[in-house]
Protein backbone atom coordinates (compact mmCIF):
# COMPACT_ATOMS: atom_id res chain seq x y z
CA UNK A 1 0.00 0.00 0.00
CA UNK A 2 2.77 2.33 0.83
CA UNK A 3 4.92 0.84 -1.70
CA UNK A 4 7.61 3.99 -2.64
CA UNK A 5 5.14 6.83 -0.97
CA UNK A 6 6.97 9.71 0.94
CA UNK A 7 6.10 9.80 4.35
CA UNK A 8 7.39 12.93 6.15
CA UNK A 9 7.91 12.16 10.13
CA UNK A 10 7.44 15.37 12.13
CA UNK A 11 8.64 15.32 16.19
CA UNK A 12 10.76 17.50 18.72
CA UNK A 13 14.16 16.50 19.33
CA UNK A 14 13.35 15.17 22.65
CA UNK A 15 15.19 11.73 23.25
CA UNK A 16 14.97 11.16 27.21
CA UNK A 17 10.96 10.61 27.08
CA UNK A 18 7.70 8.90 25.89
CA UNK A 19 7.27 10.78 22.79
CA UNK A 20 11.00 9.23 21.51
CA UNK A 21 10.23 5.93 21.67
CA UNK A 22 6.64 6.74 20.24
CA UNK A 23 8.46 7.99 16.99
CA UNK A 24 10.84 4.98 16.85
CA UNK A 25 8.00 3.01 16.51
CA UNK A 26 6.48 5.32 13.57
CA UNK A 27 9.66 5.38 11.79
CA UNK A 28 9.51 1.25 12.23
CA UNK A 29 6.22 0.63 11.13
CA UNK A 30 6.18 2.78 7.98
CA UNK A 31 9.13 1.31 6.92
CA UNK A 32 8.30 -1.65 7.53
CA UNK A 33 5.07 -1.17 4.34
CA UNK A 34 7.22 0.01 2.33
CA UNK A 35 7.31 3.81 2.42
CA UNK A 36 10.40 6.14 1.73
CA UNK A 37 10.58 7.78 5.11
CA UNK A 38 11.61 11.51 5.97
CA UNK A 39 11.94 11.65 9.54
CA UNK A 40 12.29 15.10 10.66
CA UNK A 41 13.98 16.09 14.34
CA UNK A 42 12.69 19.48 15.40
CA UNK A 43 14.87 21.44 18.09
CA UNK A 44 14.00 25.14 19.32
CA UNK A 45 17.63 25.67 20.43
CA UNK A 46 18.63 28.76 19.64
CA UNK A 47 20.93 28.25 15.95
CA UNK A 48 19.96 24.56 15.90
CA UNK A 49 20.38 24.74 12.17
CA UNK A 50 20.78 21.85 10.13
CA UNK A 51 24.58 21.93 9.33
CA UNK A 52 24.87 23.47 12.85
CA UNK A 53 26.04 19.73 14.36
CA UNK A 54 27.37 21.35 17.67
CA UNK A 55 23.46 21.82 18.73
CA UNK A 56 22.62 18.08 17.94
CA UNK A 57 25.86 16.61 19.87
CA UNK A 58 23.37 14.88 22.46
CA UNK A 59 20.47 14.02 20.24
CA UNK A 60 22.55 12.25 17.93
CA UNK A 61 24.63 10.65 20.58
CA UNK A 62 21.27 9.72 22.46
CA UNK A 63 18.91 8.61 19.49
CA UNK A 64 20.97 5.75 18.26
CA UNK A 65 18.07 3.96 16.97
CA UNK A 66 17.41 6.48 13.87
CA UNK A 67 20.29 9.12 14.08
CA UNK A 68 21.22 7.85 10.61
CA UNK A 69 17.97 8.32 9.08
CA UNK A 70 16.75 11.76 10.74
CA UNK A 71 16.96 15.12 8.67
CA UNK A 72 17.54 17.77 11.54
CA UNK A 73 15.69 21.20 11.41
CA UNK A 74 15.73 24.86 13.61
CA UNK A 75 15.86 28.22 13.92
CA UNK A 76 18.87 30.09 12.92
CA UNK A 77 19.77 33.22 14.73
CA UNK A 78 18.43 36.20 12.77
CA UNK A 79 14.73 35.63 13.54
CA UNK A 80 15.44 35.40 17.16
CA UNK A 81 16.49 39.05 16.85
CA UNK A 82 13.70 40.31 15.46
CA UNK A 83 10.31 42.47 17.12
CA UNK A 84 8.20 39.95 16.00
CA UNK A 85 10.11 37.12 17.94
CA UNK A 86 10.49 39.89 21.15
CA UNK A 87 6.73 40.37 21.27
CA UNK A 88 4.98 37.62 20.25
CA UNK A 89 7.20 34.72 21.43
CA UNK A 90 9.81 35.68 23.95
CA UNK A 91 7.54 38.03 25.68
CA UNK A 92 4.50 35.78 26.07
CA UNK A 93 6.96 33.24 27.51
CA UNK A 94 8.32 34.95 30.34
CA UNK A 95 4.24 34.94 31.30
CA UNK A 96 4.51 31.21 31.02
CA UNK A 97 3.26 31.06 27.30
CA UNK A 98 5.04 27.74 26.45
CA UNK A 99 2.42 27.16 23.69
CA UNK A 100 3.48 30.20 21.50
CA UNK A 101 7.12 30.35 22.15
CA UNK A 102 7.32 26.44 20.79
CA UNK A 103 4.64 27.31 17.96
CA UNK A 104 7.19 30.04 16.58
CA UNK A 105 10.17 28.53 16.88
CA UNK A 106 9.27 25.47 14.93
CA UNK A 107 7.93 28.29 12.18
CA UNK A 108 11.00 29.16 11.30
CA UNK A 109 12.87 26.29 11.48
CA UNK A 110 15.61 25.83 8.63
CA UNK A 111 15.05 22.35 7.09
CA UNK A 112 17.76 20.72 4.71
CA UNK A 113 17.53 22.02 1.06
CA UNK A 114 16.20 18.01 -0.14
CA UNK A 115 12.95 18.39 2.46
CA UNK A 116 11.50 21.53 1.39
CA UNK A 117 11.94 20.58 -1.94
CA UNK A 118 10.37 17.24 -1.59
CA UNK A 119 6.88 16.57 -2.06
CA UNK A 120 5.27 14.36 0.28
CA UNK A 121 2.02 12.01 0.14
CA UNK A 122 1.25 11.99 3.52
CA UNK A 123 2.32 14.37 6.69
CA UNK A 124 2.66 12.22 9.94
CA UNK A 125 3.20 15.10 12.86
CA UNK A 126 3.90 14.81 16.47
CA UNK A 127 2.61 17.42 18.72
CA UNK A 128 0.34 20.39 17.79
CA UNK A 129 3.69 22.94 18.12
CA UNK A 130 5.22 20.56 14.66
CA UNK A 131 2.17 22.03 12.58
CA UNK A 132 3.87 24.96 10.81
CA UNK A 133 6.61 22.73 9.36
CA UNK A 134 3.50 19.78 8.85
CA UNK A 135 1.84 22.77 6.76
CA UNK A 136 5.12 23.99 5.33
CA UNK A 137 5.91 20.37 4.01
CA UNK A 138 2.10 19.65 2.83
CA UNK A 139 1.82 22.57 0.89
CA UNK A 140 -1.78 22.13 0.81
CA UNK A 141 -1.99 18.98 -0.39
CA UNK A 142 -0.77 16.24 1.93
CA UNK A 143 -3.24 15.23 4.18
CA UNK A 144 -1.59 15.87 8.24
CA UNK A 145 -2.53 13.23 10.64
CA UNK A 146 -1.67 15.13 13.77
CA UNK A 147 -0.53 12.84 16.81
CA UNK A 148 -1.50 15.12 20.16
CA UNK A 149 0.36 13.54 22.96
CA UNK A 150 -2.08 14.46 25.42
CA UNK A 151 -3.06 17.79 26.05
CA UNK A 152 -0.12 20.22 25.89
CA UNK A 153 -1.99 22.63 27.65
CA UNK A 154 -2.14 20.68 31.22
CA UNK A 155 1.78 19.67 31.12
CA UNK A 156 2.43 23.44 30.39
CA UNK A 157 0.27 24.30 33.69
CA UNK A 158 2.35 21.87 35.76
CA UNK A 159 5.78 23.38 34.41
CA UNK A 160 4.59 27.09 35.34
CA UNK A 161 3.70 25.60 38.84
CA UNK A 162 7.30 24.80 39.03
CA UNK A 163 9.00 27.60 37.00
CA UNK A 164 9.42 31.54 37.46
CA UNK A 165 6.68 33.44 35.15
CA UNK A 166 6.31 36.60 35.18
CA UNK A 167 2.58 38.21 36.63
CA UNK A 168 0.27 37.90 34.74
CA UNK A 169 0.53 34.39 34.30
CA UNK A 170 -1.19 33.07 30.95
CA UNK A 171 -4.00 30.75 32.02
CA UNK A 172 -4.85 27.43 31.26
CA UNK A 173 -7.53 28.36 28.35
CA UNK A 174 -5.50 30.52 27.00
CA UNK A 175 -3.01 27.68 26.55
CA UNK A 176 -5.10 25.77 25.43
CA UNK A 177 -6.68 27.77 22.76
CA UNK A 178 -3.25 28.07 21.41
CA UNK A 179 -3.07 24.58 21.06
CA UNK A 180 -6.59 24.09 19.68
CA UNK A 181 -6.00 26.41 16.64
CA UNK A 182 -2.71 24.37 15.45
CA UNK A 183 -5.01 20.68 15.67
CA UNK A 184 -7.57 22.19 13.67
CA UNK A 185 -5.05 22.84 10.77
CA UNK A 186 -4.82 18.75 10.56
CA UNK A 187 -6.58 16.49 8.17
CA UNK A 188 -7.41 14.09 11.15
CA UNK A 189 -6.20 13.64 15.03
CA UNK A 190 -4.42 10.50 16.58
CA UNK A 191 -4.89 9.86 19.97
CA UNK A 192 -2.54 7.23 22.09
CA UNK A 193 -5.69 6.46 24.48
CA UNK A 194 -8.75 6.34 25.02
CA UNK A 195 -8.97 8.77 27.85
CA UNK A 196 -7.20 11.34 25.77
CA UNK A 197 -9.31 10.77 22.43
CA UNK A 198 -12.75 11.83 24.85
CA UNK A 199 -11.35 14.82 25.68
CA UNK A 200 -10.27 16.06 22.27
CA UNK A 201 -13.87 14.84 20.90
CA UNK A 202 -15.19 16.76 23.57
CA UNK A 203 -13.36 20.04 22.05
CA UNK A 204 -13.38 19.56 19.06
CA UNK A 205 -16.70 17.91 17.95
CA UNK A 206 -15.85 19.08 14.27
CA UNK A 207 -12.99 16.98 13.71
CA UNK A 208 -11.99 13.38 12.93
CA UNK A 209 -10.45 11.94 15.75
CA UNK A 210 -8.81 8.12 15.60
CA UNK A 211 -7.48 5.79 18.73
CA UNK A 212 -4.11 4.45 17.97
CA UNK A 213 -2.37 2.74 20.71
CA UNK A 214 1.60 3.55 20.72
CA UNK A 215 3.92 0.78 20.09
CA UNK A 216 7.13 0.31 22.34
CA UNK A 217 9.93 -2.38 21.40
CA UNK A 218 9.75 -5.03 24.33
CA UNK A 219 12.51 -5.05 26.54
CA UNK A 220 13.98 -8.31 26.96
CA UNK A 221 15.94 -8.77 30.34
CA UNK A 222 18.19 -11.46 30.14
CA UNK A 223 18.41 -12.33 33.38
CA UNK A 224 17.01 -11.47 37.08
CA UNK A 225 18.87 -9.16 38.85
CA UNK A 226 18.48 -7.45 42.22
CA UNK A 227 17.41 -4.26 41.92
CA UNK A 228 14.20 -2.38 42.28
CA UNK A 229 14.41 0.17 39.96
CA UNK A 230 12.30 3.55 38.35
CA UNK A 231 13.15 4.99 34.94
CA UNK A 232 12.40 8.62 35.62
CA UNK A 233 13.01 11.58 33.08
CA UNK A 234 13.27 15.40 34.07
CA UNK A 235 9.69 16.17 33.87
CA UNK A 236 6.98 17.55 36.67
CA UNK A 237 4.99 14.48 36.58
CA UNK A 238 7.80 12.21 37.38
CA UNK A 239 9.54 14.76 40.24
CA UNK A 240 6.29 15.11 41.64
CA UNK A 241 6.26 10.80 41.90
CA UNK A 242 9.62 10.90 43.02
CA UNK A 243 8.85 13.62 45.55
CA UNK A 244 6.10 10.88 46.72
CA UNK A 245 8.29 7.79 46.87
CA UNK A 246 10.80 9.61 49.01
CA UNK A 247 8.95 11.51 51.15
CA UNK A 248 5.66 9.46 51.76
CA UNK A 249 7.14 5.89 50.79
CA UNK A 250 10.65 5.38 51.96
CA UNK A 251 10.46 6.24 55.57
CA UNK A 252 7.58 3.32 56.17
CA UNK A 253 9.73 0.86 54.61
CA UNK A 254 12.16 -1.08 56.85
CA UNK A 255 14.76 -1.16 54.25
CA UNK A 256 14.91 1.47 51.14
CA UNK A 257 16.69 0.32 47.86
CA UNK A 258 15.08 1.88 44.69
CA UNK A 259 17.38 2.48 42.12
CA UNK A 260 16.26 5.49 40.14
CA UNK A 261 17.34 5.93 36.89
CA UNK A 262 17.30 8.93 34.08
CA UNK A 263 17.74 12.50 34.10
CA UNK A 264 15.45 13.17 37.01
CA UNK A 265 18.68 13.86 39.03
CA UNK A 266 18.98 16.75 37.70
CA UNK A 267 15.31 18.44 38.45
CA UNK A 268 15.50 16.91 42.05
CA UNK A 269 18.63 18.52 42.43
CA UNK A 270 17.55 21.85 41.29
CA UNK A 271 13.81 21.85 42.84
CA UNK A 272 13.88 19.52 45.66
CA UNK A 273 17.48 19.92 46.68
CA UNK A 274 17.05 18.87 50.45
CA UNK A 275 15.81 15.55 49.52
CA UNK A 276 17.99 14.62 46.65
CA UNK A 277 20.88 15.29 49.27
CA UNK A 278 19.20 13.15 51.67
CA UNK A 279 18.24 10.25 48.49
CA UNK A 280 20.90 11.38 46.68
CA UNK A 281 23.21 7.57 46.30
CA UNK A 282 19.63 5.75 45.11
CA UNK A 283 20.00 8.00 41.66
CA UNK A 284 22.08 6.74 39.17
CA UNK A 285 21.76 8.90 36.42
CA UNK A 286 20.98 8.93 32.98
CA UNK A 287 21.92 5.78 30.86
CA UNK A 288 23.18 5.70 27.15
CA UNK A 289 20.92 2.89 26.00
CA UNK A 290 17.81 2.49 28.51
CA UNK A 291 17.84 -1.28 27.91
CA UNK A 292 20.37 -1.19 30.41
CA UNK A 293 18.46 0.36 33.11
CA UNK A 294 16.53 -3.30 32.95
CA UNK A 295 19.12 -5.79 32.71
CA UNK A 296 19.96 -6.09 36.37
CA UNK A 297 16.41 -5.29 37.27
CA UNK A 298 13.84 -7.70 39.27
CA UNK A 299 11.09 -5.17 39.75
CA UNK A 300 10.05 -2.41 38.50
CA UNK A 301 8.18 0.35 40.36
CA UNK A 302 5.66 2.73 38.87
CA UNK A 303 4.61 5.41 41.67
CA UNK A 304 2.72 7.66 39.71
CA UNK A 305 0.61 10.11 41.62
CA UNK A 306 0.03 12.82 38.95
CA UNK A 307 0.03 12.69 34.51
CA UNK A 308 -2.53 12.58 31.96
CA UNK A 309 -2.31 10.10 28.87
CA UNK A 310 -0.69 6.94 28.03
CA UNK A 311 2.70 6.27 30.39
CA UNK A 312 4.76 4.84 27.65
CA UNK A 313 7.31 3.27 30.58
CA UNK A 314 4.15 1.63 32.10
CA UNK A 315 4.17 -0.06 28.57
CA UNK A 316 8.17 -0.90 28.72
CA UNK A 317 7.17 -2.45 31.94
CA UNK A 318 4.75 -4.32 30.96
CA UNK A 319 6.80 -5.43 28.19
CA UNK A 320 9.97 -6.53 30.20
CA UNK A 321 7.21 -9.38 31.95
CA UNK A 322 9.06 -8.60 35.02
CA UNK A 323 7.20 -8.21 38.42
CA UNK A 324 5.76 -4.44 39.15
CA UNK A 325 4.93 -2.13 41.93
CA UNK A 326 2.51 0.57 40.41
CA UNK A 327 0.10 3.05 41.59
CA UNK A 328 -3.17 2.94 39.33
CA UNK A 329 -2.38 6.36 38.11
CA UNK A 330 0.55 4.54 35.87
CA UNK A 331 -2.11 2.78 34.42
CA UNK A 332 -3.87 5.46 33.22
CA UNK A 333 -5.77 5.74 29.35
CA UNK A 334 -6.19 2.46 29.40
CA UNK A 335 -9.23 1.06 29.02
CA UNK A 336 -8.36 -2.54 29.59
CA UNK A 337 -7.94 -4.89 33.01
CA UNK A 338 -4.29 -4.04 33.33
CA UNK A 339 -4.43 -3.46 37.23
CA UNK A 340 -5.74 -7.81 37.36
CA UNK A 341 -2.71 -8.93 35.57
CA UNK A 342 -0.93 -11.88 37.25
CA UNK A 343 2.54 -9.86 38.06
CA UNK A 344 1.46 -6.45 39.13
CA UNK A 345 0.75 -5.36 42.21
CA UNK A 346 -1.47 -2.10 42.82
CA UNK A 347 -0.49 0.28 45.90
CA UNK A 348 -2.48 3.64 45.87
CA UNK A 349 -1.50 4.73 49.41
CA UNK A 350 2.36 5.34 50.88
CA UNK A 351 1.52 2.57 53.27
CA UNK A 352 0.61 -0.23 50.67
CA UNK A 353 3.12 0.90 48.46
CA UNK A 354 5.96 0.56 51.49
CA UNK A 355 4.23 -2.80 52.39
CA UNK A 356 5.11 -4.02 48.77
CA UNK A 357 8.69 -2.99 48.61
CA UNK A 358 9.10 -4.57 51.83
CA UNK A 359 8.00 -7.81 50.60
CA UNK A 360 9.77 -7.32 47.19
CA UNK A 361 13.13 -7.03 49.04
CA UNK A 362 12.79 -10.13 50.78
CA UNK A 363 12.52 -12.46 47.50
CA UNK A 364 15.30 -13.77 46.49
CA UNK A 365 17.60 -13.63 43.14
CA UNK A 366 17.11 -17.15 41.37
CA UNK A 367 20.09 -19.03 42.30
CA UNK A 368 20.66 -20.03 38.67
CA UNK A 369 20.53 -16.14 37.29
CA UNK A 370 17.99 -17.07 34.51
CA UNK A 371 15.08 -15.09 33.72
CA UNK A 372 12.28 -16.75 35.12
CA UNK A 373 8.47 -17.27 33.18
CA UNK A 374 6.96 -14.14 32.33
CA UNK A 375 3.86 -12.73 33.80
CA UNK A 376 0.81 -12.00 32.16
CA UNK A 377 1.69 -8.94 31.39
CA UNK A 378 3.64 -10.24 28.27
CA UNK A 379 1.31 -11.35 26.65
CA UNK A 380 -1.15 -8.51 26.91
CA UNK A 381 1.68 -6.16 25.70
CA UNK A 382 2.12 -8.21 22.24
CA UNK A 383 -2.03 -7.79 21.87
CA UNK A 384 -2.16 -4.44 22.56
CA UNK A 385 1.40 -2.59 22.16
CA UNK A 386 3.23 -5.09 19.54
CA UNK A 387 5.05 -3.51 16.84
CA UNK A 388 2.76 -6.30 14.96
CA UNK A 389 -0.46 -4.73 16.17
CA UNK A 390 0.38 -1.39 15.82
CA UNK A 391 1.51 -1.63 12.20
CA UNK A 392 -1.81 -3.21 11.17
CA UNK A 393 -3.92 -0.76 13.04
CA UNK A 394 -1.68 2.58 11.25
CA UNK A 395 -1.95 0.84 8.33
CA UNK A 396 -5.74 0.39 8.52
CA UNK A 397 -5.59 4.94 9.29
CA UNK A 398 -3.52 5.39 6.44
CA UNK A 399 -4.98 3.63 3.85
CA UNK A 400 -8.59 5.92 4.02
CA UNK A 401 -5.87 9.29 3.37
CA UNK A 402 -3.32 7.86 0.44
């Protein structure tokens, strides 16, 4: 169906989060039917220009999976000098306007010479702040399917509850009505869950809006390990969990060993420094590959206590078939028993979730260092997250727009 179409691949440059691995498995499954792909890395670094390769040191050292096949695009220096930037972008930011400042950075973007040049038959865009180079690139022909990645306009409100803005600070509908006017520019919206597509419907009655779960290669561990671990990136949602584990969790356990891995060091050290001090030895970082956050793994802990949308690590866990300690929060968008899978155990309150570590420390590495039978959990990742199942179900999207 695809055979030889040009398929441009629209996302941020954002490597240490769900969204990444959601475009891995884009860039997979197209290629996969037979499309020439054009993925396209967006950064809003200041001079992040295409032949600019000192900006892109750590996204090409951290996105080994498609660094060869990416085309890399941003703003050079000259628009960020101008009124136009100064008023309507730089100025609305310092008021917490995360929506606009993204929106016009992406606008002027410098692309290589071979993709604005290159006409596409379909426009597959991540995030509602990719639409001016999605429009750019479609040049009103190209159907857009826009994938929204929850709403923008909540994870904006939680960074300005963290961050320094200026008074007045912009308000949540005004954040979202930014958003709103870039996702009615697309042909069609793709939502990763259900929770999120009945929202969007709910806003935006007019347009066509389509459920496509997110695919996320399995993670294989090879063998048990011994540690309890996290996989936490610098975001509020996951400093706010962290916050929760450390402050609520760990002092009604008996014995505290959660390895925490990612860049979430470095907001806990910034925003919460007293208790990264105090937790500091139980973070180890951020990894080069984030397979190998797993490897010596033998549970893996989920304490989510804030987020909207699909947790794309929920679905690495789940993936791994490796025991798990989650609140029902990291199971949220979807609509499916997840929380009754043989191999996961639900703790909503500090208590339960201490209780569970406890217990969890206490079982023993398998003397022969083998990975043990899988849990359920397995199995319902290959029905519902499989790079199989998600190629047939973006296949069945794409074949009513080419």
């Amino acid at each position: 169906m695809l055979d030889k179409k040009n398929i441009a691949i629209i996302f941020p440059a954002w490597t240490n989060c769900g969204t990444y691995r959601v475009v891995v498995g884009q860039i997979a499954a197209y290629s996969e039917m037979g499309a020439n792909i054009f993925p396209i890395a967006l950064s809003m670094k200041p001079n992040a220009t295409p032949e600019n390769k000192s900006k892109w040191r750590d996204f090409l050292a951290s996105a080994h999976e498609i660094r060869d096949v990416c085309h890399l695009g941003g703003p050079p220096l000259a628009p960020l000098l101008s009124y136009d930037y100064l008023l309507n972008a730089l100025w609305p930011y310092f008021h917490g306007n995360h929506a606009k400042i993204r929106v016009w950075l992406t606008g002027h973007a410098q692309l290589p010479q071979e993709i604005e040049t290159q006409t596409f038959d379909l426009i597959h865009c991540n995030h509602f702040f990719s639409m001016p180079i999605a429009k750019r690139l479609a040049k009103e022909k190209a159907p857009i399917l826009l994938e929204t990645h929850d709403i923008q306009a909540r994870q904006f409100e939680i960074m300005n509850r963290l961050n320094w803005c200026l008074r007045p600070k912009v308000t949540y509908d005004e954040l979202l009505a930014d958003e709103l006017a870039q996702l009615e520019q697309a042909s069609a919206l793709i939502h990763l869950n259900a929770e999120e597509k009945r929202l969007f419907e709910s806003l935006l009655p007019g347009k066509k809006h389509i459920l496509l779960y997110p695919t996320v290669n399995q993670i294989k561990p090879t063998s048990h390990g011994d540690e309890i671990i996290m996989i936490a990136a610098n975001n509020p949602p996951n400093l706010e969990s962290i916050c929760w584990l450390l402050d609520k969790v760990a002092p009604k356990t008996k014995n505290f060993s959660v390895s925490i891995y990612g860049d979430a060091n470095k907001g806990m050290q910034k925003s919460f420094p007293q208790l990264f001090e105090k937790f500091k030895f139980n973070f180890k970082g951020e990894i080069r590959r984030l397979e190998e956050a797993y490897q010596n793994a033998k549970t893996i802990i989920l304490p989510a206590i804030s987020g909207h949308g699909l947790s794309i690590k929920t679905v690495e866990a789940l993936s791994t078939g490796l025991p798990l300690i989650a609140t029902s929060i990291a199971f949220r968008g979807m609509d499916l028993p997840t929380q009754n899978l043989k191999g996961v155990v639900i703790a909503d309150t500090a208590e339960e979730f201490a209780k569970a570590l406890d217990e969890n420390s206490l079982t023993n590495t398998p003397s022969d260092n083998k990975i043990t039978k899988p849990h359920e959990t397995v199995e319902f990742y290959n029905k519902t997250f499989s790079p199989a199942r998600y190629k047939e179900n973006l296949k069945k999207i794409v074949s009513t727009y080419i």
